[in-house]
C-alpha atoms as a PDB file:
ATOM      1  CA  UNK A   1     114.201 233.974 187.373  1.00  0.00           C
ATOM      2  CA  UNK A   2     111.806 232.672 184.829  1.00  0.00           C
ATOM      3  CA  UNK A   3     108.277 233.054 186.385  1.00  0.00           C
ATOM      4  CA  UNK A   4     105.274 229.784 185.408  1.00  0.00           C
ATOM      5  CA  UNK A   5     103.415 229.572 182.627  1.00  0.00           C
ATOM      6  CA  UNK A   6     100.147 230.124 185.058  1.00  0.00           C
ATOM      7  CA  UNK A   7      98.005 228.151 182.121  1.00  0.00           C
ATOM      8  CA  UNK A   8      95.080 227.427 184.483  1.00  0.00           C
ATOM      9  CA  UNK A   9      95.098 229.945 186.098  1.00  0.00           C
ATOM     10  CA  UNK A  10      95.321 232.565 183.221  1.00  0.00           C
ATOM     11  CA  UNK A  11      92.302 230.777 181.996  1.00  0.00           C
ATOM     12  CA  UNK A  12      90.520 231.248 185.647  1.00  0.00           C
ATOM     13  CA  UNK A  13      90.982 234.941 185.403  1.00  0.00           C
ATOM     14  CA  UNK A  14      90.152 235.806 181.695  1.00  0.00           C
ATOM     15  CA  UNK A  15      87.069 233.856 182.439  1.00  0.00           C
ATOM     16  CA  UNK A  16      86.029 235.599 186.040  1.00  0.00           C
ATOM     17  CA  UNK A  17      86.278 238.537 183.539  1.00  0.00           C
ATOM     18  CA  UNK A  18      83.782 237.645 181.024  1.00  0.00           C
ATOM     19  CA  UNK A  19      81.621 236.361 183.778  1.00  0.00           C
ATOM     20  CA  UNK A  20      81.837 239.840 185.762  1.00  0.00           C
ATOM     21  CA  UNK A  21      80.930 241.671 182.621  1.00  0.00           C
ATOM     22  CA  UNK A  22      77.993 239.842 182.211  1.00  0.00           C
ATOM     23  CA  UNK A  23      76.706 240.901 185.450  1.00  0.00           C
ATOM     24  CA  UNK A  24      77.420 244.406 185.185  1.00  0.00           C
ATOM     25  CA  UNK A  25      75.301 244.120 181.921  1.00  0.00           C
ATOM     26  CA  UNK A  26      72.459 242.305 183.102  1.00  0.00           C
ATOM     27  CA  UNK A  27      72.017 244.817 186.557  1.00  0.00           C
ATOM     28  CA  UNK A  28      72.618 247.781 184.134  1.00  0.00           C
ATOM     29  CA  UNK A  29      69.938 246.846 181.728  1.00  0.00           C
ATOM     30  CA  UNK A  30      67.501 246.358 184.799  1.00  0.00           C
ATOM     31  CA  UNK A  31      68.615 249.729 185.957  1.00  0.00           C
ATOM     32  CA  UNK A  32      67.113 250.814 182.338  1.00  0.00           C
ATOM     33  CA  UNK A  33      64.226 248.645 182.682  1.00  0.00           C
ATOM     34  CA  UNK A  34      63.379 250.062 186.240  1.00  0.00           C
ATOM     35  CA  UNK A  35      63.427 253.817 184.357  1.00  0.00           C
ATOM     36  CA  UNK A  36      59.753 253.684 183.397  1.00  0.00           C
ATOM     37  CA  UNK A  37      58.116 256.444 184.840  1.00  0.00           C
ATOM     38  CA  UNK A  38      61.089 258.775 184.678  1.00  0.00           C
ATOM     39  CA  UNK A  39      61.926 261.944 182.133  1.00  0.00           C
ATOM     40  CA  UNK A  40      63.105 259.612 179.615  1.00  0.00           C
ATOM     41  CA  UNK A  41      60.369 256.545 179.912  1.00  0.00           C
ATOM     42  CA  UNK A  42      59.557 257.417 176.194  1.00  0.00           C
ATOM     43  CA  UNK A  43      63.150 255.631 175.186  1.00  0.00           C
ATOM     44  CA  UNK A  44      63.315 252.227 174.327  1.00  0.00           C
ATOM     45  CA  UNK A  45      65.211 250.438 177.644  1.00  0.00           C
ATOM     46  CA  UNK A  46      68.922 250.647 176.857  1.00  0.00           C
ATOM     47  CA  UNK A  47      70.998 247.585 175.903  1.00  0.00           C
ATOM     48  CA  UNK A  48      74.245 246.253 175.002  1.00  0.00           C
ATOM     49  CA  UNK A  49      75.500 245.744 171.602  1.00  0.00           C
ATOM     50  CA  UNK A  50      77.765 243.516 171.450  1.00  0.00           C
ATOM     51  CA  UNK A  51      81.100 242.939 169.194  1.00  0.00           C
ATOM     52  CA  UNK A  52      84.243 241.241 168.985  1.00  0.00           C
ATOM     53  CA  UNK A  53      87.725 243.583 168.940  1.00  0.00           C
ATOM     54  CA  UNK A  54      91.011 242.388 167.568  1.00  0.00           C
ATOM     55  CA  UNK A  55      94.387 242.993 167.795  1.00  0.00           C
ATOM     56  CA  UNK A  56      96.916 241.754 164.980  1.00  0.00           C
ATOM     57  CA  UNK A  57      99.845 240.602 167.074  1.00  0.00           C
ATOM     58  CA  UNK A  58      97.425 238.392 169.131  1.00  0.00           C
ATOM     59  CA  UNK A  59      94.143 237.850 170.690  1.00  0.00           C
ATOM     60  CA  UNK A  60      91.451 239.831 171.327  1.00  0.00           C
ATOM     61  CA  UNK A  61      87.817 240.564 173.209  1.00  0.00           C
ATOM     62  CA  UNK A  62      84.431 242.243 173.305  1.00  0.00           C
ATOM     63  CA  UNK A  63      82.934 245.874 173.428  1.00  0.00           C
ATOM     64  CA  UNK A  64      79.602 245.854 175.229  1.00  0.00           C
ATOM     65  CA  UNK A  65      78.688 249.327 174.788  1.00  0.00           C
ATOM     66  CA  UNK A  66      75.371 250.716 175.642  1.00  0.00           C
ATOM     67  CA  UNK A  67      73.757 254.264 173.677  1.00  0.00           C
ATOM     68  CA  UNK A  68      71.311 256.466 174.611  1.00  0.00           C
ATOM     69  CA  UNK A  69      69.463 254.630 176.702  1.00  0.00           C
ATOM     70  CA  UNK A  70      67.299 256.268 179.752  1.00  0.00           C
ATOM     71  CA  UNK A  71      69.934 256.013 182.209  1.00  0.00           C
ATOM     72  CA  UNK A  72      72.782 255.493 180.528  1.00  0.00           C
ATOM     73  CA  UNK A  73      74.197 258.210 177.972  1.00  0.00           C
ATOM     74  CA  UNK A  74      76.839 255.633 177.225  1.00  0.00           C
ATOM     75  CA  UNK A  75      78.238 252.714 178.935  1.00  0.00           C
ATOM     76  CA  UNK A  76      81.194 250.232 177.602  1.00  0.00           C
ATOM     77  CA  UNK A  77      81.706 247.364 179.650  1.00  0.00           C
ATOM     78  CA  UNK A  78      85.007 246.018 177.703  1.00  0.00           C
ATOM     79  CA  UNK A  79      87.207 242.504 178.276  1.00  0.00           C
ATOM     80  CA  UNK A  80      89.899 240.997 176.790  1.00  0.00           C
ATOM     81  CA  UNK A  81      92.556 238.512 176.913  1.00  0.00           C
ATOM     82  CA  UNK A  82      95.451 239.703 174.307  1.00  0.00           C
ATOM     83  CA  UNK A  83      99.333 238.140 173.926  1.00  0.00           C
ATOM     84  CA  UNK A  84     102.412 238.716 172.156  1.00  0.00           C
ATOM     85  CA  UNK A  85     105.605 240.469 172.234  1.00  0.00           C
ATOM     86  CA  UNK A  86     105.686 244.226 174.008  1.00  0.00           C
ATOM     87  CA  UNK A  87     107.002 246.982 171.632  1.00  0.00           C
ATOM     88  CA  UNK A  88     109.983 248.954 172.695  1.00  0.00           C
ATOM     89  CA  UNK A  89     107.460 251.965 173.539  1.00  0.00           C
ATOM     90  CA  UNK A  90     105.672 249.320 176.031  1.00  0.00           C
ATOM     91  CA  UNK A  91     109.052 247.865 176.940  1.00  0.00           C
ATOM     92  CA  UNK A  92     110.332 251.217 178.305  1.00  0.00           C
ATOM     93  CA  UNK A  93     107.050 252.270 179.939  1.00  0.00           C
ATOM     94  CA  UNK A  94     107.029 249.030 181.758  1.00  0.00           C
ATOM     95  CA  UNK A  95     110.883 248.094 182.555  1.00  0.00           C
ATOM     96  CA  UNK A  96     110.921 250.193 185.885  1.00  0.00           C
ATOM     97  CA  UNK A  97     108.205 247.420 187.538  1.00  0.00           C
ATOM     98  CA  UNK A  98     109.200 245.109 189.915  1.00  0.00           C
ATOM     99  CA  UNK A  99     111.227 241.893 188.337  1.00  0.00           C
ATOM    100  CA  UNK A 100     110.546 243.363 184.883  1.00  0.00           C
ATOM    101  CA  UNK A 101     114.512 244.876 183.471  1.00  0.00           C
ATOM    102  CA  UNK A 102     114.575 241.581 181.827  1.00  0.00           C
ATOM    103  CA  UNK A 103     111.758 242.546 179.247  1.00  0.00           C
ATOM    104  CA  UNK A 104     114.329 243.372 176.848  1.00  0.00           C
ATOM    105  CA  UNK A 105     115.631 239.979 176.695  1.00  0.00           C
ATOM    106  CA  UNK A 106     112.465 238.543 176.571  1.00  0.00           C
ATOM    107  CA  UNK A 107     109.663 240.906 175.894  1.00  0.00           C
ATOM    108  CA  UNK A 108     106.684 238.619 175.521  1.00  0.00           C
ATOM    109  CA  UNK A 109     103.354 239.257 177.740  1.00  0.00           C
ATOM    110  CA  UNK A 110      99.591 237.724 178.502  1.00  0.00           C
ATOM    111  CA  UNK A 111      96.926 240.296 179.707  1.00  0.00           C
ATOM    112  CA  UNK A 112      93.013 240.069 180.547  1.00  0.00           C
ATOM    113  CA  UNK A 113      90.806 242.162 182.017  1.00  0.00           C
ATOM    114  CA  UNK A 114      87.988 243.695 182.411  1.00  0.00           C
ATOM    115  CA  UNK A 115      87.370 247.625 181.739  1.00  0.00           C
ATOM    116  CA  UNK A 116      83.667 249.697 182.386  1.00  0.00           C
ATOM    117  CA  UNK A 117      83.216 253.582 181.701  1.00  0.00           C
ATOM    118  CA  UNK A 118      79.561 254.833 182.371  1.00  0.00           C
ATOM    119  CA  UNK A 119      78.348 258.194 181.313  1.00  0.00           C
ATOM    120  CA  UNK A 120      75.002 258.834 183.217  1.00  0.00           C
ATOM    121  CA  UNK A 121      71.943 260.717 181.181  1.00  0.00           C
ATOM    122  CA  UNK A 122      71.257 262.887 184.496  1.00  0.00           C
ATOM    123  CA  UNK A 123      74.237 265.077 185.602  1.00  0.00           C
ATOM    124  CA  UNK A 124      72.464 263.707 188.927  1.00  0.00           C
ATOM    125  CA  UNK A 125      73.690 260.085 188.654  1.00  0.00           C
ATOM    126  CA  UNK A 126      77.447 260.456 189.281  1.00  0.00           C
ATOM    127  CA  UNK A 127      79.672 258.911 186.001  1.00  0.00           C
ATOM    128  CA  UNK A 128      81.662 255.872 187.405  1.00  0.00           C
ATOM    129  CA  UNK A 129      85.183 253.982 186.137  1.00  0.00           C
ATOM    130  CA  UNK A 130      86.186 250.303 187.231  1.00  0.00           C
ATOM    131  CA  UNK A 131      88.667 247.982 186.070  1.00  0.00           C
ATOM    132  CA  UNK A 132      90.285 244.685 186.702  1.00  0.00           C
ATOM    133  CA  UNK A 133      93.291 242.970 185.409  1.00  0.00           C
ATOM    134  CA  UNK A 134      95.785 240.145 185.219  1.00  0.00           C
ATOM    135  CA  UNK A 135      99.090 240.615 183.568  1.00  0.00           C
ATOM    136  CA  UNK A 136     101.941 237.938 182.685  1.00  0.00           C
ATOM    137  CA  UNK A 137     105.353 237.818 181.648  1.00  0.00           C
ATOM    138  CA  UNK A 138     108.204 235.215 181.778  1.00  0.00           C
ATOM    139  CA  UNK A 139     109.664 238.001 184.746  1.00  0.00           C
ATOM    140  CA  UNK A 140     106.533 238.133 186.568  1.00  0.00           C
ATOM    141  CA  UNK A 141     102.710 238.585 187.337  1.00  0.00           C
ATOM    142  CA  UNK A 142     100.558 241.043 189.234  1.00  0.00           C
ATOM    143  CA  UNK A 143      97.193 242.073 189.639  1.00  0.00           C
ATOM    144  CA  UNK A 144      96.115 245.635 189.566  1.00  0.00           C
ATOM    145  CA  UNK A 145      92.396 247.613 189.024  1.00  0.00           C
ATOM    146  CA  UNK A 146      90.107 249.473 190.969  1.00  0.00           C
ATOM    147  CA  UNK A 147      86.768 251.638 190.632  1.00  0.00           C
ATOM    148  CA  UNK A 148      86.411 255.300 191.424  1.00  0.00           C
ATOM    149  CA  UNK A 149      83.244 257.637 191.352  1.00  0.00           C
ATOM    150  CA  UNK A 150      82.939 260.789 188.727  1.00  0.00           C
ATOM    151  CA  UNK A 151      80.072 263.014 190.357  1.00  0.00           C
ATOM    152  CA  UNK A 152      79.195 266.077 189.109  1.00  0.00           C
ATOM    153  CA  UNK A 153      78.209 267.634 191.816  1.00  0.00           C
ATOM    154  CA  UNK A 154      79.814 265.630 195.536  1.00  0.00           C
ATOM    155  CA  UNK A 155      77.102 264.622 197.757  1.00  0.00           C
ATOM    156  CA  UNK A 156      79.244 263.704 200.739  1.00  0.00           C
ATOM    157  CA  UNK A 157      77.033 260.603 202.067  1.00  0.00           C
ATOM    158  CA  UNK A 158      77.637 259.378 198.145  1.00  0.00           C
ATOM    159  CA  UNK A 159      81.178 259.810 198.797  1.00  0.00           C
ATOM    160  CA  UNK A 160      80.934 257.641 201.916  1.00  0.00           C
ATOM    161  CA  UNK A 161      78.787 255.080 200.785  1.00  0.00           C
ATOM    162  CA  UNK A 162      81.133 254.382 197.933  1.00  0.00           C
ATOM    163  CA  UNK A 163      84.497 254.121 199.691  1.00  0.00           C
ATOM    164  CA  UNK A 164      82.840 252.188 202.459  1.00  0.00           C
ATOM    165  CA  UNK A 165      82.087 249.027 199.516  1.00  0.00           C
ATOM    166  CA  UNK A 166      85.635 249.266 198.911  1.00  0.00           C
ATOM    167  CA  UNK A 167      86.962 249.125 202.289  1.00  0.00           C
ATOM    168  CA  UNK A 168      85.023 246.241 203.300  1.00  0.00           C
ATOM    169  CA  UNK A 169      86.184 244.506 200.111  1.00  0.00           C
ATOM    170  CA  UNK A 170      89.779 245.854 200.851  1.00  0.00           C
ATOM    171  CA  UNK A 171      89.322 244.986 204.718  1.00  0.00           C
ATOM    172  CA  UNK A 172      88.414 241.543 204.226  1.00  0.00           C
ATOM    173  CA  UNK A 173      92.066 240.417 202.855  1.00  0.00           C
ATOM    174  CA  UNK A 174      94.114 243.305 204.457  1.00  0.00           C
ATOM    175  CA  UNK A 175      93.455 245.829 206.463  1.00  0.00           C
ATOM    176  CA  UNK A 176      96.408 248.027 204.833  1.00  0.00           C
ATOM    177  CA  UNK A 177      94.610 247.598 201.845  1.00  0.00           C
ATOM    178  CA  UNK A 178      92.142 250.390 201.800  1.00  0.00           C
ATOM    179  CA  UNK A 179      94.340 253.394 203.092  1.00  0.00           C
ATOM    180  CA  UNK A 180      97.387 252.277 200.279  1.00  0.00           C
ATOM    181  CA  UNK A 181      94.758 251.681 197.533  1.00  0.00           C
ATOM    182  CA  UNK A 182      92.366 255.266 198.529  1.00  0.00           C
ATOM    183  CA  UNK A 183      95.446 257.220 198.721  1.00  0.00           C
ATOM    184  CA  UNK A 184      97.090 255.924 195.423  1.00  0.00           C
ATOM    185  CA  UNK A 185      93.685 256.736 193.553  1.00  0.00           C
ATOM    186  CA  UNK A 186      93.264 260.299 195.327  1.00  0.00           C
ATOM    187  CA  UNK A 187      96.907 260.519 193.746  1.00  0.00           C
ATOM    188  CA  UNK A 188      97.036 258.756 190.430  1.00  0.00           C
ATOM    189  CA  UNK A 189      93.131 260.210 189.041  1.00  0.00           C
ATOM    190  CA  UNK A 190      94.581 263.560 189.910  1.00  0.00           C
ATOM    191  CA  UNK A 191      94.493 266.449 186.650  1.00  0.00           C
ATOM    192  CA  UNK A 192      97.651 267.511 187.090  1.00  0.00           C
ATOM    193  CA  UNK A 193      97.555 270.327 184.319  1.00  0.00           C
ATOM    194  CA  UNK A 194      94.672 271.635 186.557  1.00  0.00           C
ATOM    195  CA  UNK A 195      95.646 270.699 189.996  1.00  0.00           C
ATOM    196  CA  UNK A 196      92.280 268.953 190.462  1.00  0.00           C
ATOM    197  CA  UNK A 197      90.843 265.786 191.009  1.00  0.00           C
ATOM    198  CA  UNK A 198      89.078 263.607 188.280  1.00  0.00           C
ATOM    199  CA  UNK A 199      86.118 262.788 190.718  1.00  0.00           C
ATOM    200  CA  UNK A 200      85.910 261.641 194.508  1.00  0.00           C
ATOM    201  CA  UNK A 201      88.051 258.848 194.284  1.00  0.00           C
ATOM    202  CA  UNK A 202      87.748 255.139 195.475  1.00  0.00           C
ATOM    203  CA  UNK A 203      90.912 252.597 195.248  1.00  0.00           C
ATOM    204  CA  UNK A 204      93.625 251.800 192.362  1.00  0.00           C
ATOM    205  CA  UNK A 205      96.468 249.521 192.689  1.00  0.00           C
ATOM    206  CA  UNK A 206      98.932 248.029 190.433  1.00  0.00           C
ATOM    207  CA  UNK A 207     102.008 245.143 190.499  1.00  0.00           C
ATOM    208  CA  UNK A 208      99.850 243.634 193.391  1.00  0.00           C
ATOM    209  CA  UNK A 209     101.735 240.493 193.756  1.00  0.00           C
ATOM    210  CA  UNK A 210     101.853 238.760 197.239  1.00  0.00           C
ATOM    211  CA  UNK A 211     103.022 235.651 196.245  1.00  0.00           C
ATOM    212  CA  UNK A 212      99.979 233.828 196.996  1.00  0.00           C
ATOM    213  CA  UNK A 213      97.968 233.946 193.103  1.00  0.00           C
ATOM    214  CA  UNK A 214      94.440 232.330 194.616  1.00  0.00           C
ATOM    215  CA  UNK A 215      94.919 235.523 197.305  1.00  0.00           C
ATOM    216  CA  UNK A 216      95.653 238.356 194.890  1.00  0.00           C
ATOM    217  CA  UNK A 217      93.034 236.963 192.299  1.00  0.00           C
ATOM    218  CA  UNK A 218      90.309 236.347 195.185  1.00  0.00           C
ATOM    219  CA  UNK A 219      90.505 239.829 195.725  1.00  0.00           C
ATOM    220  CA  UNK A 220      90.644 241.254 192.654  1.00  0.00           C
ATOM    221  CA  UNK A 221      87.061 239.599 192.172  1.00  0.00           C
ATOM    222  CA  UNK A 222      86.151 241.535 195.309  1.00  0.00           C
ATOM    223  CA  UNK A 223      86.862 244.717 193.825  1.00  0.00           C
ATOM    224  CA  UNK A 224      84.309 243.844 190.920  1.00  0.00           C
ATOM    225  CA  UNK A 225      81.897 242.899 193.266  1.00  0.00           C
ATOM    226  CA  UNK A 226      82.228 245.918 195.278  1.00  0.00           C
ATOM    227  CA  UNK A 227      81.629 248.131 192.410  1.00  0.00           C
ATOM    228  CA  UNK A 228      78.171 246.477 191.472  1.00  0.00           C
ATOM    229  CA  UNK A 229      77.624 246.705 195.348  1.00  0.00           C
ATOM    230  CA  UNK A 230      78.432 250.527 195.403  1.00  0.00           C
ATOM    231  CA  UNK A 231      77.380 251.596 191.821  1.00  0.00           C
ATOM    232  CA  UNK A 232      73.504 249.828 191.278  1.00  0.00           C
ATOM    233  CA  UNK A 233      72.233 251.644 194.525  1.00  0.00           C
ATOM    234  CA  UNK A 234      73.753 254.635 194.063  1.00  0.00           C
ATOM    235  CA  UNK A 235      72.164 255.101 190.559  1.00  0.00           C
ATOM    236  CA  UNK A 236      68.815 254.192 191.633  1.00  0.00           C
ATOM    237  CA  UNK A 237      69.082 256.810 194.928  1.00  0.00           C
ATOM    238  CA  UNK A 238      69.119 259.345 191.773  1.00  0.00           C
ATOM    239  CA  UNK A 239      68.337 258.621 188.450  1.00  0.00           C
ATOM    240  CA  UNK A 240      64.555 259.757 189.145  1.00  0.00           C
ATOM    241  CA  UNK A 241      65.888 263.326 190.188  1.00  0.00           C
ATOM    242  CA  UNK A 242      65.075 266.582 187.848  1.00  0.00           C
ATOM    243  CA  UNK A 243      67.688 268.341 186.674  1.00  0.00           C
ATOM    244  CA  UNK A 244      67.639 271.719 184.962  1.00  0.00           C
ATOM    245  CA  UNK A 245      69.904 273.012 181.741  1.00  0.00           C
ATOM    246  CA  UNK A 246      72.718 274.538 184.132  1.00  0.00           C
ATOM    247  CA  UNK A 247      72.974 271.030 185.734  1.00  0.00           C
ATOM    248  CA  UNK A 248      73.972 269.515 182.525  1.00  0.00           C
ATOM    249  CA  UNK A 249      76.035 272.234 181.790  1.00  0.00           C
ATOM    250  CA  UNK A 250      77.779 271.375 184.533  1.00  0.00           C
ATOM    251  CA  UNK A 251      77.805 267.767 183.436  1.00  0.00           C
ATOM    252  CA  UNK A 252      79.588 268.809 180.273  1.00  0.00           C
ATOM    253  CA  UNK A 253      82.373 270.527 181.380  1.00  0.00           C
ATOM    254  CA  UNK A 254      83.376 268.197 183.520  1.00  0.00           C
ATOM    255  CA  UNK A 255      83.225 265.250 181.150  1.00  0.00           C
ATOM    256  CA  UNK A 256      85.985 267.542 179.552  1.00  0.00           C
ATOM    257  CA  UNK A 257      88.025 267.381 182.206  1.00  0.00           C
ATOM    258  CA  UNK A 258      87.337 263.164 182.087  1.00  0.00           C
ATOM    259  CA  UNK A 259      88.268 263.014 178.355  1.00  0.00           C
ATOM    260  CA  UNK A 260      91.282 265.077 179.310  1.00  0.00           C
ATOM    261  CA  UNK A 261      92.770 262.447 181.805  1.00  0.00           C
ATOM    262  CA  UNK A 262      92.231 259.544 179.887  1.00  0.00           C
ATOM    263  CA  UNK A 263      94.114 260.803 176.745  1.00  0.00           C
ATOM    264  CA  UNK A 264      97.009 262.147 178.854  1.00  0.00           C
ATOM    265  CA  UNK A 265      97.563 260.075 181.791  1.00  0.00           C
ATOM    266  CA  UNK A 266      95.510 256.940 181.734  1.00  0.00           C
ATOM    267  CA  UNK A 267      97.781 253.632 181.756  1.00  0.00           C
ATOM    268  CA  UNK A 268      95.084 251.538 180.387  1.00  0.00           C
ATOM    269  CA  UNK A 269      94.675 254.360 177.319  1.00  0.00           C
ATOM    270  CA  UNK A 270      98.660 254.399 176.851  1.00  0.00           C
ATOM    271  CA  UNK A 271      99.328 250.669 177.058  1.00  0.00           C
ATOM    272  CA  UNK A 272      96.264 249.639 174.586  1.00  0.00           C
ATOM    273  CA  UNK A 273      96.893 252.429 171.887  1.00  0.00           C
ATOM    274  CA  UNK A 274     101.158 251.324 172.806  1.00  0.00           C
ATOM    275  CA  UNK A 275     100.475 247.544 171.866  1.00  0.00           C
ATOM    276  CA  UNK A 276      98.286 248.031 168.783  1.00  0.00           C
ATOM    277  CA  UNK A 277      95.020 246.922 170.232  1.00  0.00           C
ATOM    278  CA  UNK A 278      91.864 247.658 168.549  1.00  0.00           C
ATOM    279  CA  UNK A 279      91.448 252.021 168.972  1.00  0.00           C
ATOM    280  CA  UNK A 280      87.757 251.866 169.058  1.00  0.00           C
ATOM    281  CA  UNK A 281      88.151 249.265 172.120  1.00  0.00           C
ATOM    282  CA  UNK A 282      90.760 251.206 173.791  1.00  0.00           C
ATOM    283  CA  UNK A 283      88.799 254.966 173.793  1.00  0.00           C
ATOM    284  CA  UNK A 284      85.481 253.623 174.409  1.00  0.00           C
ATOM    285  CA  UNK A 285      85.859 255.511 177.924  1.00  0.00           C
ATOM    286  CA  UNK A 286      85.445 258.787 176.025  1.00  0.00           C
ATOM    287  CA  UNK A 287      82.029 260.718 176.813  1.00  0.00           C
ATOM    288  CA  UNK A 288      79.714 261.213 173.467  1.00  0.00           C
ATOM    289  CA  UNK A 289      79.465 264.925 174.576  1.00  0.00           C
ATOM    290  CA  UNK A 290      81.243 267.231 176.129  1.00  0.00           C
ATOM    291  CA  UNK A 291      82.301 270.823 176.560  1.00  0.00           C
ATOM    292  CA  UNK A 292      85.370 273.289 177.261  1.00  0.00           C
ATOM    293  CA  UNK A 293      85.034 276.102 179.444  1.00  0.00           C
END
């Protein structure tokens, strides 16, 4: 069966998107603005640089990346909305999906979304992922996404306080929500290699397709609420601490571990670098320092 077009409402989503990142940017250059009595007051206030990415078969985005600001190591706050034809390397990785063995025959695709990666100048201000996405082909649609919280060091009532934004966002469409979504992130941002998780977890899901589009999108923009909801008060609870050289230490090696993940099992990583999006776009999750044990 041939799935719609979705026209208007591929445009709905690609634009929630933009408008999401442009939130995120705006609280997370207050957050830098609000940093001006802390150790790193002397730095300008961080801000977003933005630039357009490309990819050759079709469409495109923005990088909003942050640098060295007081709060923020580095922060990329990345969209898109890209189109084409999947390559076989995408085709296979993506055939075993609900609805999807007819990619062969007809392998072309629509994605936006929406991807953020901060890496926090204190190792006291726990490192943070969230994305959101749409994703279209003539054999089907789904939603997928999520946020989840990279501390360096767990304070438990952190832990709670961040899973709590997600299960009242989960909780207010479906109560199974938040126990399938926590317990697919506890699994999928798991280091296998090292039999450890990436960070404390928070909710992923993937192929979410009800039937109902308005129901499955309405959601997803709850998720990217939540994380601003979570995130903003949970930086400003701890970006004032001190921190000594051990901390950062600390901070290093597990940043390792982060850069580890992402190359190895991250979809997002694997599908961008698979269908020939712009590289720069696709690792701008990667830490700008980081150590080995």
């Amino acid at each position: 069966m041939t799935t719609p077009d979705l026209s208007n409402e591929k445009a709905r989503a690609s634009a929630w998107f933009r408008a999401l990142r442009d939130q995120i940017c705006t609280a997370f250059e207050g957050l830098e603005d609000a940093q001006d009595q802390g150790p790193f007051a002397n730095l300008p206030a961080g801000r977003f640089e933005v630039k357009p990415t490309t990819r050759e078969s079709g469409g495109g985005g923005e990088m909003a990346v942050m640098r060295q600001g007081r709060v923020f190591e580095k922060v990329g706050v990345n969209i898109s909305t890209v189109f084409g034809t999947l390559g076989e390397a995408a085709q296979r990785s993506m055939m075993a999906r609900p609805g999807l063995a007819g990619l062969a025959d007809d392998p072309r695709f629509w994605a936006a979304g929406i991807s953020l990666v901060a890496h926090m100048r204190s190792p006291k201000t726990p490192a943070v992922h969230m994305n959101t996405r749409m994703f279209w082909t003539p054999h089907g649609w789904w939603f997928g996404g999520g946020s989840d919280l990279n501390p360096m060091v767990e304070v438990p009532e952190d832990t709670a306080f961040f899973h709590d934004q997600q299960k009242q966002a989960c909780d207010a469409h479906d109560p199974e929500y938040y126990p399938r979504f926590k317990k697919w992130a506890d699994e999928y941002f798991m280091i296998k290699h090292w039999n450890e998780p990436r960070g404390v977890g928070g909710i992923f899901y993937d192929d979410l397709n009800t039937g109902d589009w308005q129901a499955d999108f309405a959601f997803t923009q709850d998720v990217g609420r939540a994380f601003l909801k979570a995130f903003v008060p949970l930086t400003e609870k701890h970006m004032f601490e001190p921190w000594t050289d051990q901390d950062r230490e600390v901070q290093l090696i597990k940043r390792g571990r982060y850069a580890e993940f992402n190359l190895v099992y991250d979809r997002g990583t694997m599908f961008g670098l698979q269908t020939g999006h712009n590289p720069e776009a696709v690792l701008m999750s990667l830490p700008p320092e980081c150590k080995w044990p």
